[in-house]
PDB file of N, CA and C in Angstrom:
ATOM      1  N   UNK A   1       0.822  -1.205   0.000  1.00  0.00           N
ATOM      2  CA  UNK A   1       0.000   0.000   0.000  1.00  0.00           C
ATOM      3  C   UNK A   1       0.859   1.260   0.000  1.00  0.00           C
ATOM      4  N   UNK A   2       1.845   1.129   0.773  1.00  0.00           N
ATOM      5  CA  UNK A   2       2.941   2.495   0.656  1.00  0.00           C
ATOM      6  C   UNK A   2       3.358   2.547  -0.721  1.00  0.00           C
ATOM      7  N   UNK A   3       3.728   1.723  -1.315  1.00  0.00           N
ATOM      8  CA  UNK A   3       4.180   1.851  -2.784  1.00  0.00           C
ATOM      9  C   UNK A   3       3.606   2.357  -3.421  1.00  0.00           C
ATOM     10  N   UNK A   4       1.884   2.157  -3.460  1.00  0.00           N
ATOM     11  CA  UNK A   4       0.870   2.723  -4.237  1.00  0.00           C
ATOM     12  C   UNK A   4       0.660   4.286  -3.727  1.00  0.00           C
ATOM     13  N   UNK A   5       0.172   4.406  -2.632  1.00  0.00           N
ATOM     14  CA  UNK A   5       0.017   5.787  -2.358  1.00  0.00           C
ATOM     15  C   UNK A   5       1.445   7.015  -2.443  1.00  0.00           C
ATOM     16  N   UNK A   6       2.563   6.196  -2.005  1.00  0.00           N
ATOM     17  CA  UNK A   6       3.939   6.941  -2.011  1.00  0.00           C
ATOM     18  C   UNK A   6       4.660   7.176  -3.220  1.00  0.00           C
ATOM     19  N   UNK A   7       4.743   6.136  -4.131  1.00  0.00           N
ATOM     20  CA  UNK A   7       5.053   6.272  -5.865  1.00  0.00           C
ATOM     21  C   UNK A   7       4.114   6.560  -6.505  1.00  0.00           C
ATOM     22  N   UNK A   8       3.213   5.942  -7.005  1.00  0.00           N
ATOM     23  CA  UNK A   8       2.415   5.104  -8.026  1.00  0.00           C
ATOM     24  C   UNK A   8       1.405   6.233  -8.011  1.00  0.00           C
ATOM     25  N   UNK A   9       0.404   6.918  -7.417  1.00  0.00           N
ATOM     26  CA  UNK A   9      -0.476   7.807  -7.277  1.00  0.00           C
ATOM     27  C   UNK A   9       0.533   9.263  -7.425  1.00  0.00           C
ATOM     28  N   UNK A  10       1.181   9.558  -6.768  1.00  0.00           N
ATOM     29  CA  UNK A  10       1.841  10.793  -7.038  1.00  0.00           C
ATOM     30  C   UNK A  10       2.423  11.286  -8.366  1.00  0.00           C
ATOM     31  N   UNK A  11       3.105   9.855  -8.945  1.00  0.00           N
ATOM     32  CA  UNK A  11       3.470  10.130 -10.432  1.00  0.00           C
ATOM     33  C   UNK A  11       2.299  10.124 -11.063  1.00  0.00           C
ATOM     34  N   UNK A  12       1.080   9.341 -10.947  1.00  0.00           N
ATOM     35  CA  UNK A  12      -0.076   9.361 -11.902  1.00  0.00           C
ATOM     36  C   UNK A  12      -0.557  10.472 -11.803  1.00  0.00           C
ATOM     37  N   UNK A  13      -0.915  11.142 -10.384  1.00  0.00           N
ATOM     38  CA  UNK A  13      -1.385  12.498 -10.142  1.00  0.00           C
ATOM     39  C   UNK A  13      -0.489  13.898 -10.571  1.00  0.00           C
ATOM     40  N   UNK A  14       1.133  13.573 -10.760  1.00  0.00           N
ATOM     41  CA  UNK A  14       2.081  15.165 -11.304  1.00  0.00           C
ATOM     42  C   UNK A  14       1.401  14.676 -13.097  1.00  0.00           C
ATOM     43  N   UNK A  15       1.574  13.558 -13.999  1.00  0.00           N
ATOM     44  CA  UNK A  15       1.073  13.427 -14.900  1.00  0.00           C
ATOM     45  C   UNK A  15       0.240  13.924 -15.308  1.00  0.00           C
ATOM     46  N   UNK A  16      -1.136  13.786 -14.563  1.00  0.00           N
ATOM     47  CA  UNK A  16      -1.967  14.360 -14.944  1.00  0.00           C
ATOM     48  C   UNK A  16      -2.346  15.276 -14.976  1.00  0.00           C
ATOM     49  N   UNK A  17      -1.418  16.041 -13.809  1.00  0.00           N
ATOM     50  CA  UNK A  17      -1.364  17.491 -13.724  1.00  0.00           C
ATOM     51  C   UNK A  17      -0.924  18.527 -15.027  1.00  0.00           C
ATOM     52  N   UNK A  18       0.489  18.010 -15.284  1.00  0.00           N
ATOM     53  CA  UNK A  18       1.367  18.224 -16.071  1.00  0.00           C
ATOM     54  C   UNK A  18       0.332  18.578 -17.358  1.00  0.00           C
ATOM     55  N   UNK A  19      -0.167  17.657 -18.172  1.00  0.00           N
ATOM     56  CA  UNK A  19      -1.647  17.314 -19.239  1.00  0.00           C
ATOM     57  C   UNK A  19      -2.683  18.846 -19.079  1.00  0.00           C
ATOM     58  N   UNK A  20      -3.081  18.846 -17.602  1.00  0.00           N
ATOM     59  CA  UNK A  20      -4.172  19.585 -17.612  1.00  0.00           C
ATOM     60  C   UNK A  20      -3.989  20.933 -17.574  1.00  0.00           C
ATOM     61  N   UNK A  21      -2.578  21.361 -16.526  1.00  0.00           N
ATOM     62  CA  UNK A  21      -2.298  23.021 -16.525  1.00  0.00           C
ATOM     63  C   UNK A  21      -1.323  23.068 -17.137  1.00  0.00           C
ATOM     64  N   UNK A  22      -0.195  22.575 -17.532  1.00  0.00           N
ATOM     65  CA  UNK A  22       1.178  22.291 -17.884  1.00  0.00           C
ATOM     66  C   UNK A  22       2.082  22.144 -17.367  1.00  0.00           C
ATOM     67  N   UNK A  23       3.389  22.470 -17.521  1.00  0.00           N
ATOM     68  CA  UNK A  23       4.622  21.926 -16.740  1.00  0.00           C
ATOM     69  C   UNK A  23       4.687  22.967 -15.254  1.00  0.00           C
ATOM     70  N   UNK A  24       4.829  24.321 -16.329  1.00  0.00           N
ATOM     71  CA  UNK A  24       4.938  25.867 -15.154  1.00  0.00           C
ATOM     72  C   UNK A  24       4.329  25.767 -14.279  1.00  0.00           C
ATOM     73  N   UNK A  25       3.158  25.541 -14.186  1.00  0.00           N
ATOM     74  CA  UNK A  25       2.184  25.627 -13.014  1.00  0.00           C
ATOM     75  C   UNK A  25       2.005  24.631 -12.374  1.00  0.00           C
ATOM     76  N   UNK A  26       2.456  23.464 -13.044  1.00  0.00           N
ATOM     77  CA  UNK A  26       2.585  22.290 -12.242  1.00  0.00           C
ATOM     78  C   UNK A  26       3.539  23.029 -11.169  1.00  0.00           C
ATOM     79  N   UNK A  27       5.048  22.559 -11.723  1.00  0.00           N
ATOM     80  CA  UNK A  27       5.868  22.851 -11.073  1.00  0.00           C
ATOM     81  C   UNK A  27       5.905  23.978  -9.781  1.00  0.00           C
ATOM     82  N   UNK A  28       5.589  25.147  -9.846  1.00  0.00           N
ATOM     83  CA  UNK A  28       4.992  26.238  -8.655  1.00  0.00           C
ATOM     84  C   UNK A  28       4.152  25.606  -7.994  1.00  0.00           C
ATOM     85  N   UNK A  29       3.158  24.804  -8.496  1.00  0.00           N
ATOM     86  CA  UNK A  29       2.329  24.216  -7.270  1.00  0.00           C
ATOM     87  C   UNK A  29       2.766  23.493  -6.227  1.00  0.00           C
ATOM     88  N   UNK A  30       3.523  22.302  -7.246  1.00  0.00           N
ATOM     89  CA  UNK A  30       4.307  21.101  -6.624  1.00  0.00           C
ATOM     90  C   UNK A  30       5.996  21.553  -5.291  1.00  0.00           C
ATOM     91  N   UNK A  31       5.806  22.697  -5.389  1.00  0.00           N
ATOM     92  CA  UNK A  31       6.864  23.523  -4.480  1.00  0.00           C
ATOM     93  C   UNK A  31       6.122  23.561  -3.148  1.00  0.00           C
ATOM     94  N   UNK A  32       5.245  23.834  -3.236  1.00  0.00           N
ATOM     95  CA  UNK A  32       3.970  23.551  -1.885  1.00  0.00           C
ATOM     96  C   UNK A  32       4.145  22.389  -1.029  1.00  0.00           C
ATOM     97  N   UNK A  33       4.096  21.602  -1.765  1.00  0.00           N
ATOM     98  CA  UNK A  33       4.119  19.851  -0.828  1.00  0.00           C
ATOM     99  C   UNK A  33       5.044  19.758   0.344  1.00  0.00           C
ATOM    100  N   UNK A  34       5.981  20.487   0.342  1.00  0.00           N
ATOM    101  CA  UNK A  34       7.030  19.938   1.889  1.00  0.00           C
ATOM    102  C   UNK A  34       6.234  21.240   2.920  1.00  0.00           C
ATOM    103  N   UNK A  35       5.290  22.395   2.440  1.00  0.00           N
ATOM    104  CA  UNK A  35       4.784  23.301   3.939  1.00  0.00           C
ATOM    105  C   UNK A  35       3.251  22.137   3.708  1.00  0.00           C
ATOM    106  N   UNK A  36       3.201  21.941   2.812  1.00  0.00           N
ATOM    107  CA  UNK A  36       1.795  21.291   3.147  1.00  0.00           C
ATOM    108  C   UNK A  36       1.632  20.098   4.385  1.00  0.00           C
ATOM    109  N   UNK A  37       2.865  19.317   3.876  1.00  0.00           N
ATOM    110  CA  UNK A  37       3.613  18.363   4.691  1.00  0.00           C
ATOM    111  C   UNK A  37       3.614  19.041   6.055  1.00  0.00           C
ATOM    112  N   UNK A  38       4.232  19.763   6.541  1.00  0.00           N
ATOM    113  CA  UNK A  38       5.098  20.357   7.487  1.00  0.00           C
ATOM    114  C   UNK A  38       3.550  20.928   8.186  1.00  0.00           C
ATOM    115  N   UNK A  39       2.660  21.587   7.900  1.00  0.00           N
ATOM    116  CA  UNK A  39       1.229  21.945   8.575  1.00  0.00           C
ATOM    117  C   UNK A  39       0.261  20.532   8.866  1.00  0.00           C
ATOM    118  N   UNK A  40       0.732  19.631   8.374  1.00  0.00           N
ATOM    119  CA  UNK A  40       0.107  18.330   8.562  1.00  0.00           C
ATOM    120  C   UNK A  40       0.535  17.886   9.856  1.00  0.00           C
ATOM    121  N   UNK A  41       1.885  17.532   9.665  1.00  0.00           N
ATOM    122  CA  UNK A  41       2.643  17.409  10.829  1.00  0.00           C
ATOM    123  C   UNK A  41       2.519  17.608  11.849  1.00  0.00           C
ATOM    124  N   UNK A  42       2.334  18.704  11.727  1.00  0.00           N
ATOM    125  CA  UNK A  42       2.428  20.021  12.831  1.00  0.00           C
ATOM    126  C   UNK A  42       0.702  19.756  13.608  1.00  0.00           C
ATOM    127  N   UNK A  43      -0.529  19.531  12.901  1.00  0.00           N
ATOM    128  CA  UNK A  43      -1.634  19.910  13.424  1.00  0.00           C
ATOM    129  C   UNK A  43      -1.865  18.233  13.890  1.00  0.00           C
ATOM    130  N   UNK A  44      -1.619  17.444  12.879  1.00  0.00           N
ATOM    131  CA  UNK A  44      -2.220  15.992  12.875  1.00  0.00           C
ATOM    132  C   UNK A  44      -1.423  15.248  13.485  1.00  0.00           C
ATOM    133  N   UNK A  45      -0.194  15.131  13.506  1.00  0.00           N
ATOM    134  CA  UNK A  45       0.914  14.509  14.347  1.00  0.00           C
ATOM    135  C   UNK A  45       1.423  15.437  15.875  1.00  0.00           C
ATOM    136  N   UNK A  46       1.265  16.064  15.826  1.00  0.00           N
ATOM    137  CA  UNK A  46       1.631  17.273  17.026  1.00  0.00           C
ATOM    138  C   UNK A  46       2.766  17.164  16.609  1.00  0.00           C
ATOM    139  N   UNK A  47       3.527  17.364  15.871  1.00  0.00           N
ATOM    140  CA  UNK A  47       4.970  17.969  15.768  1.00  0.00           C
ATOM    141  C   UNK A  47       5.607  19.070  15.920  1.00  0.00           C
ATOM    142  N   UNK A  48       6.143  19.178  16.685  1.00  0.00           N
ATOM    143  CA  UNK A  48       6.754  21.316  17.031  1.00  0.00           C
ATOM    144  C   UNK A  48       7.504  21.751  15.927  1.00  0.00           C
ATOM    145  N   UNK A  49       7.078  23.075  15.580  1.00  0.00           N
ATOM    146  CA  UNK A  49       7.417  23.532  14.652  1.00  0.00           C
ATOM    147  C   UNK A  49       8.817  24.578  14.803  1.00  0.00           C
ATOM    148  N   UNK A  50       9.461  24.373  14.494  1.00  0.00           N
ATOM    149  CA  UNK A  50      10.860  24.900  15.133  1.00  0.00           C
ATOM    150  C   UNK A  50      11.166  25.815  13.900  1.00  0.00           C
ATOM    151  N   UNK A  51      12.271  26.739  14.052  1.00  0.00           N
ATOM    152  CA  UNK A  51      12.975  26.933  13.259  1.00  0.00           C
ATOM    153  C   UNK A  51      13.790  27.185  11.744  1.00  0.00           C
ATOM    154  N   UNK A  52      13.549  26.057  12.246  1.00  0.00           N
ATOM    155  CA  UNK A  52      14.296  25.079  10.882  1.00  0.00           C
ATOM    156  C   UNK A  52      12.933  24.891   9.365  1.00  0.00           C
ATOM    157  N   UNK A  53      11.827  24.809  10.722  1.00  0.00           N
ATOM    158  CA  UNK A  53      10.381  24.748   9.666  1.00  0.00           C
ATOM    159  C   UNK A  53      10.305  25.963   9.321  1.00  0.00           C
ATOM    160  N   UNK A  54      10.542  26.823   9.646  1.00  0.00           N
ATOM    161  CA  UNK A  54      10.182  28.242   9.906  1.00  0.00           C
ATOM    162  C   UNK A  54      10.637  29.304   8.254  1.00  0.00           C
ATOM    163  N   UNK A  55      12.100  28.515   8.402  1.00  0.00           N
ATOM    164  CA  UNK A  55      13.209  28.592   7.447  1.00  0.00           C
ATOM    165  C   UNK A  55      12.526  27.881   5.980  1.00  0.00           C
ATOM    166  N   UNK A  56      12.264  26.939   6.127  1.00  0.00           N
ATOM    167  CA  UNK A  56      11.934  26.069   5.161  1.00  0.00           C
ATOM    168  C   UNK A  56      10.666  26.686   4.185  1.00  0.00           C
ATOM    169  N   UNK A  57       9.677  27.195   5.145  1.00  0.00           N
ATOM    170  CA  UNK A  57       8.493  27.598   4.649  1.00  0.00           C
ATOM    171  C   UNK A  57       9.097  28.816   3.971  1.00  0.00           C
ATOM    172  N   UNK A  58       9.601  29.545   4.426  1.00  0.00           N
ATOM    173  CA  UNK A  58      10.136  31.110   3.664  1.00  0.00           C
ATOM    174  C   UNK A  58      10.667  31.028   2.421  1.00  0.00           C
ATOM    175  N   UNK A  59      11.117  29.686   2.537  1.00  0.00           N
ATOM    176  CA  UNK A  59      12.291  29.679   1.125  1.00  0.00           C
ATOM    177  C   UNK A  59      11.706  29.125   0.153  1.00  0.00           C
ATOM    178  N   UNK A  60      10.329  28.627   0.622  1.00  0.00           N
ATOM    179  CA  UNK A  60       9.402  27.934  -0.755  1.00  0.00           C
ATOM    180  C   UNK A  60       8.663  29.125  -1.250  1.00  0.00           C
ATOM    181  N   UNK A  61       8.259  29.949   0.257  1.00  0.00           N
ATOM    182  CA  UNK A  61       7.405  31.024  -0.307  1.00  0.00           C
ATOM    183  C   UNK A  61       8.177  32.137  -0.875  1.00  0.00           C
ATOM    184  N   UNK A  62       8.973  32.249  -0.775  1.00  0.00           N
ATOM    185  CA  UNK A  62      10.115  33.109  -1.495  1.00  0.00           C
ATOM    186  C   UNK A  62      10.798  32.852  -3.413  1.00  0.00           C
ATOM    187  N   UNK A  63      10.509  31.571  -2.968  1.00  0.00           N
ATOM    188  CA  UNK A  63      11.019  31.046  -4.301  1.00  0.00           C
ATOM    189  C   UNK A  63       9.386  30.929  -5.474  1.00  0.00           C
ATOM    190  N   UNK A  64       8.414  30.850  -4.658  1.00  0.00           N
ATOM    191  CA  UNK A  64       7.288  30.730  -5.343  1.00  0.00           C
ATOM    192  C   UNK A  64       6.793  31.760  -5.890  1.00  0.00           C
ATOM    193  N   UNK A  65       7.772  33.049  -4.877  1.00  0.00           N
ATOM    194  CA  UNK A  65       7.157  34.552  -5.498  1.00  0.00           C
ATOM    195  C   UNK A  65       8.222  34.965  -6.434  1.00  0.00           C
ATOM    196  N   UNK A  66       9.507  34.740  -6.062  1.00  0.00           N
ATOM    197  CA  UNK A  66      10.203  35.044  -7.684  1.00  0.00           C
ATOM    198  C   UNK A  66       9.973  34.424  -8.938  1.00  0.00           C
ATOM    199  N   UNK A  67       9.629  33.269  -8.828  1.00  0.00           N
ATOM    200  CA  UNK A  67       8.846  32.425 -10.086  1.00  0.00           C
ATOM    201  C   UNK A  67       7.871  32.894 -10.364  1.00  0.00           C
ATOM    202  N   UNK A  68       6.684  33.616  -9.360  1.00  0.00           N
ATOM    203  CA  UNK A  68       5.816  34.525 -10.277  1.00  0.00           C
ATOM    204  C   UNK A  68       6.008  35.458 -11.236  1.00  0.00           C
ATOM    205  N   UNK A  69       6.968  35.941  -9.746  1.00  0.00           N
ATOM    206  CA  UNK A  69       6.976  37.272 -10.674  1.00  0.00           C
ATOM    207  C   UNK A  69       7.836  37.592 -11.609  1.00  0.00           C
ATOM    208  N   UNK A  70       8.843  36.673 -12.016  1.00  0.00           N
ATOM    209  CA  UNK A  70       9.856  36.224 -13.333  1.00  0.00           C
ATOM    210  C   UNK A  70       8.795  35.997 -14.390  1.00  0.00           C
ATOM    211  N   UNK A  71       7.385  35.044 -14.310  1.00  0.00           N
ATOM    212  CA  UNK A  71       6.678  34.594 -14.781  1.00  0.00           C
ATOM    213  C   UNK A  71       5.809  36.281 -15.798  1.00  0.00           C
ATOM    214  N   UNK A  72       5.619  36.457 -14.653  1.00  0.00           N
ATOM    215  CA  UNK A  72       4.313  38.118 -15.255  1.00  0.00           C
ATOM    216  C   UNK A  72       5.898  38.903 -16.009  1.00  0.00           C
ATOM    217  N   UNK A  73       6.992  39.439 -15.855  1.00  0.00           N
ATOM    218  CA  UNK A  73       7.481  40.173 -16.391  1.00  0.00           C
ATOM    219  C   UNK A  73       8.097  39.434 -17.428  1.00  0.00           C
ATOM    220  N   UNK A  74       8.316  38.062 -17.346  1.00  0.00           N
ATOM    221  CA  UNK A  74       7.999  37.471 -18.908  1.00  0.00           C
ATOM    222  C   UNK A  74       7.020  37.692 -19.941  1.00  0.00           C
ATOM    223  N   UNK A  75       5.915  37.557 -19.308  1.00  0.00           N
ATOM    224  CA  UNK A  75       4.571  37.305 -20.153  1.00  0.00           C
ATOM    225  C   UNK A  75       4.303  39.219 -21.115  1.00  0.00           C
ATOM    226  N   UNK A  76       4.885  40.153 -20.088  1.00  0.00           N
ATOM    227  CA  UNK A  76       4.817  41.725 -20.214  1.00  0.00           C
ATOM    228  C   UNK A  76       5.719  41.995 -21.449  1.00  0.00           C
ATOM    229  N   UNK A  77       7.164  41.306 -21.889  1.00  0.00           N
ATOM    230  CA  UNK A  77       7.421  41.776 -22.733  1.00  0.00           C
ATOM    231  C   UNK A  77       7.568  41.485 -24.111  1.00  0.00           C
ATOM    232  N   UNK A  78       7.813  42.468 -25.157  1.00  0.00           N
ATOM    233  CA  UNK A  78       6.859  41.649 -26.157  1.00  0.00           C
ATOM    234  C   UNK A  78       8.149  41.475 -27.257  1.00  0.00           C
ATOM    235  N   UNK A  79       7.609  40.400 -27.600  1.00  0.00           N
ATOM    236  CA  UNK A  79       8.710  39.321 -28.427  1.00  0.00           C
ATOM    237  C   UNK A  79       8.775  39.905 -29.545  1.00  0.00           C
TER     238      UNK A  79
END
């Protein structure tokens, strides 16, 4: 069952992702999964959120906003 839910569904599910919005937006989304992880943790496991999580979350959300906004001042200039 770990195999299925841990491999097997995740690649079928970025696939199908990939198909429906494309790679870009896949990809920015799929940057999400380790705070999504990490708030799971945190609420459903009681895990303390230290630091280190603290760090982690900034640097996805940091990296998710220069990929936007690389993204829009791409799209702005004209070829």
């Amino acid at each position: 069952m770990l195999g299925i839910f841990g491999t097997v569904l995740p690649s079928f599910l970025l696939n199908t992702a990939i198909s429906r919005i494309g790679p870009q937006a896949t990809s920015s989304t799929a940057s999400f999964g380790p705070v999504i992880t990490i708030v799971l943790a945190v609420l459903v496991l009681g895990e303390a959120f230290t630091w280190i999580h603290a760090m982690g979350t900034a640097l996805v959300l940091l990296g998710s906003w220069l990929f936007a906004r690389l993204e829009s001042q791409n799209r702005r200039k004209p070829t």
